[in-house]
C-alpha atoms as a PDB file:
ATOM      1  CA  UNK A   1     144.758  49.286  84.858  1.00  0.00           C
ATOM      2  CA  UNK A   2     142.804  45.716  85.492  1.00  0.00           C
ATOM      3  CA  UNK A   3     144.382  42.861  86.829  1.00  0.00           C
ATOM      4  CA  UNK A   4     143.758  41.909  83.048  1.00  0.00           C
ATOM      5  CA  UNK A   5     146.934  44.614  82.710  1.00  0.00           C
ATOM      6  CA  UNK A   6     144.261  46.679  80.506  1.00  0.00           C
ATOM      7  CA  UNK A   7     143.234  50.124  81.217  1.00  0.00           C
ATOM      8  CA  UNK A   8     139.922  50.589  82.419  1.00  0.00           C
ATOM      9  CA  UNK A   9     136.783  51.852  79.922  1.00  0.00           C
ATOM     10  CA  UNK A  10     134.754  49.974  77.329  1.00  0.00           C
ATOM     11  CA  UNK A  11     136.030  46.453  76.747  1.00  0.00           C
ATOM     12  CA  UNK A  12     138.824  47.190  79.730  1.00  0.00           C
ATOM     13  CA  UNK A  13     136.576  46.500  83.050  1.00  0.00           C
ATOM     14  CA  UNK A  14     137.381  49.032  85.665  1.00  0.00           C
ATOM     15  CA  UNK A  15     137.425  52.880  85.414  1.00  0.00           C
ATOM     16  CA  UNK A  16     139.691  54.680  88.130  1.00  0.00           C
ATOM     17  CA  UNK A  17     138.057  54.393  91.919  1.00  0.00           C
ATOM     18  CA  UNK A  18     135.067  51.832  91.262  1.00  0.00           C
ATOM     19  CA  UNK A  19     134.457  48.738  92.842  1.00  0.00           C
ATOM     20  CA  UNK A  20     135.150  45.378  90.430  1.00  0.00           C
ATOM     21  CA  UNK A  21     132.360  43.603  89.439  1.00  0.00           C
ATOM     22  CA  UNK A  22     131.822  40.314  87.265  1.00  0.00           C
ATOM     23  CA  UNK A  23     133.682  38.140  85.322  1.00  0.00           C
ATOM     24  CA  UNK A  24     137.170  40.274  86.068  1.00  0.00           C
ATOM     25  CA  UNK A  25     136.123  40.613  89.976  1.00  0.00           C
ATOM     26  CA  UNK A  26     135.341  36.535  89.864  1.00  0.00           C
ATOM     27  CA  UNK A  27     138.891  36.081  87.601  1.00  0.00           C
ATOM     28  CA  UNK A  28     140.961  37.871  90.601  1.00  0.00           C
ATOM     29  CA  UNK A  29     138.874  36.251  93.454  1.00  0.00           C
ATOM     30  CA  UNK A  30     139.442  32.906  92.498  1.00  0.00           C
ATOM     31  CA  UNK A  31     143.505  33.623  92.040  1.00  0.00           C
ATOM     32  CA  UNK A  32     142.907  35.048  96.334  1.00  0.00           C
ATOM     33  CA  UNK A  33     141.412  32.199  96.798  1.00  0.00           C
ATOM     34  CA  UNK A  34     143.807  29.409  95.242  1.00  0.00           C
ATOM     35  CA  UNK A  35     146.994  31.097  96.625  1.00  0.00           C
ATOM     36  CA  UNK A  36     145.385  31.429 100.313  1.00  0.00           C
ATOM     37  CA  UNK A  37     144.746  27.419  99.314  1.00  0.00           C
ATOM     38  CA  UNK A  38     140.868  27.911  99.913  1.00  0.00           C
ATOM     39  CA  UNK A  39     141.250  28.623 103.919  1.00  0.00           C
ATOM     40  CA  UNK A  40     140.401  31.727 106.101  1.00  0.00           C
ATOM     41  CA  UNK A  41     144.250  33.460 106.480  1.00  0.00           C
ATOM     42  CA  UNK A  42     142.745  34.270 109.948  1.00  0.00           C
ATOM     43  CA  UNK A  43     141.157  30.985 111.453  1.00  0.00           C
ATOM     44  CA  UNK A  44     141.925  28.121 108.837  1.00  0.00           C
ATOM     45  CA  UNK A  45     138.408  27.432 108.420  1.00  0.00           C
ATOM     46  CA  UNK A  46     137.145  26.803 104.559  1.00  0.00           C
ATOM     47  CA  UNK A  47     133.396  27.193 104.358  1.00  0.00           C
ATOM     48  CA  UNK A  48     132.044  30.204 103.632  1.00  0.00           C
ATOM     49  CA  UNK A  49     134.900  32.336 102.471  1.00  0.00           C
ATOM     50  CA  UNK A  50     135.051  36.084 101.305  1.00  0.00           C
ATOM     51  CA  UNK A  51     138.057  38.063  99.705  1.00  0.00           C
ATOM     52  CA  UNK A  52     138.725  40.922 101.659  1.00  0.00           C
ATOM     53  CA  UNK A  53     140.449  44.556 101.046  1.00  0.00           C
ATOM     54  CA  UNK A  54     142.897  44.653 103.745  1.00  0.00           C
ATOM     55  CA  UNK A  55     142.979  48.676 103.285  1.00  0.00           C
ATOM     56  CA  UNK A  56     138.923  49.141 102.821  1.00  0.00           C
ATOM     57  CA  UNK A  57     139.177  50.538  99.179  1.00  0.00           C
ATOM     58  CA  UNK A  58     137.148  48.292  97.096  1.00  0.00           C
ATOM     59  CA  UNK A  59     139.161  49.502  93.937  1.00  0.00           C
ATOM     60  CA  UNK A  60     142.452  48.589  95.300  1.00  0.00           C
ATOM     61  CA  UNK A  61     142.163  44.852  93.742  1.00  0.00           C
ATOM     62  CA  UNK A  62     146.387  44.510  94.099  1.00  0.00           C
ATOM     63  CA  UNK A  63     146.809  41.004  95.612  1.00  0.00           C
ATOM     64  CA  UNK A  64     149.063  42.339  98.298  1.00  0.00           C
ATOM     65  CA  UNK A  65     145.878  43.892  99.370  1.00  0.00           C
ATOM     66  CA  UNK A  66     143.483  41.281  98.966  1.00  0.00           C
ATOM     67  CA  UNK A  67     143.169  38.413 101.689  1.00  0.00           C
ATOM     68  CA  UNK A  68     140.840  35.367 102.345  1.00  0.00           C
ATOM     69  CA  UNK A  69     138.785  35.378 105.144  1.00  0.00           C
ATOM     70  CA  UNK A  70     136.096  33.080 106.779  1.00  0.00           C
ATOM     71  CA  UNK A  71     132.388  35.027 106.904  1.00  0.00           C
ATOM     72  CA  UNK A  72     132.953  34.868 110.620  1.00  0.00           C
ATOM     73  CA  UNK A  73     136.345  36.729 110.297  1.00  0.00           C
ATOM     74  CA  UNK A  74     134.511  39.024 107.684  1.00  0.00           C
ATOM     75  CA  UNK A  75     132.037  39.760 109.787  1.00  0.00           C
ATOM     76  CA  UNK A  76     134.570  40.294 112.729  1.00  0.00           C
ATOM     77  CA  UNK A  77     136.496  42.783 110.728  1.00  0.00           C
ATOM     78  CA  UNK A  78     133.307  44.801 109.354  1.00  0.00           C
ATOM     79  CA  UNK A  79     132.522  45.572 113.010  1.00  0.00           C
ATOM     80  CA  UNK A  80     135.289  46.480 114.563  1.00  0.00           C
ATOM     81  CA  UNK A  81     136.447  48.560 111.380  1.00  0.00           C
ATOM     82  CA  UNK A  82     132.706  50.724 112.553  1.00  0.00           C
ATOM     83  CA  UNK A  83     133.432  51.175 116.134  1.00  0.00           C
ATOM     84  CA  UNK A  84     134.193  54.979 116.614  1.00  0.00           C
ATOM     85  CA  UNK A  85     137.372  56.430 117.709  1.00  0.00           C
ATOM     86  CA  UNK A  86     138.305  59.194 120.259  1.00  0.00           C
ATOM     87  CA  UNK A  87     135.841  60.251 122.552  1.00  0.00           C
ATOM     88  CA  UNK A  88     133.181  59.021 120.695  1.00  0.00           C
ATOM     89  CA  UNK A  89     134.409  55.155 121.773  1.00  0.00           C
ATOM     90  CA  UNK A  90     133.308  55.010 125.173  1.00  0.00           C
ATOM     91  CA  UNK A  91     129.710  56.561 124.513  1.00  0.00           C
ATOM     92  CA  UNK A  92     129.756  54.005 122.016  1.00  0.00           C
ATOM     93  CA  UNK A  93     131.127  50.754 124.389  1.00  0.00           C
ATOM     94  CA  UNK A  94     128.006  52.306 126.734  1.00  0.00           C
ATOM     95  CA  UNK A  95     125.317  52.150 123.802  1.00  0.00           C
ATOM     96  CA  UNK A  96     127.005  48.441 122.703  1.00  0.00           C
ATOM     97  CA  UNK A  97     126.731  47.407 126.474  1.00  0.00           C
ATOM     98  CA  UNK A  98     131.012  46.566 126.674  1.00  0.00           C
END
């Protein structure tokens, strides 16, 4: 289903596991960013403003998983979220010089 409450195909928007695009995408982004009132929900800062997927999956468009976030929260997130775990993390902290 969209967030239009249609299922997804011709004429419906999404199909199953794809990323929204266009007019619905801009439709749900602009109902993220009215209910966050137009600030980052990290920071409080309201310039440059993205809506993110809290759990990574650009299909998930649920509002429960959708947030507002400043580009420097954005860009925050996207690097920490690419940091290796396990024993890969402290070759990496080496190679990132932390």
């Amino acid at each position: 289903m969209t967030a239009s409450g249609r299922p997804g195909g011709p004429g419906g928007g999404q199909r199953a596991g794809t990323r929204l695009r266009g007019r619905p995408w801009q439709r749900i982004r602009a109902c993220i960013l009215h209910r966050d009132g137009y600030v980052c929900v990290k920071c409080g800062r309201g310039d440059v403003l993205h809506v993110d997927h809290i759990d990574n999956d650009p299909s998930n468009n649920d509002p429960a998983n959708l947030r507002t976030l400043c580009e420097g929260c954005n860009l925050a997130r996207r690097k920490r979220r690419r940091k290796p775990e396990g024993p890969k993390r402290e070759a990496w902290r080496r190679f990132a010089g932390y």
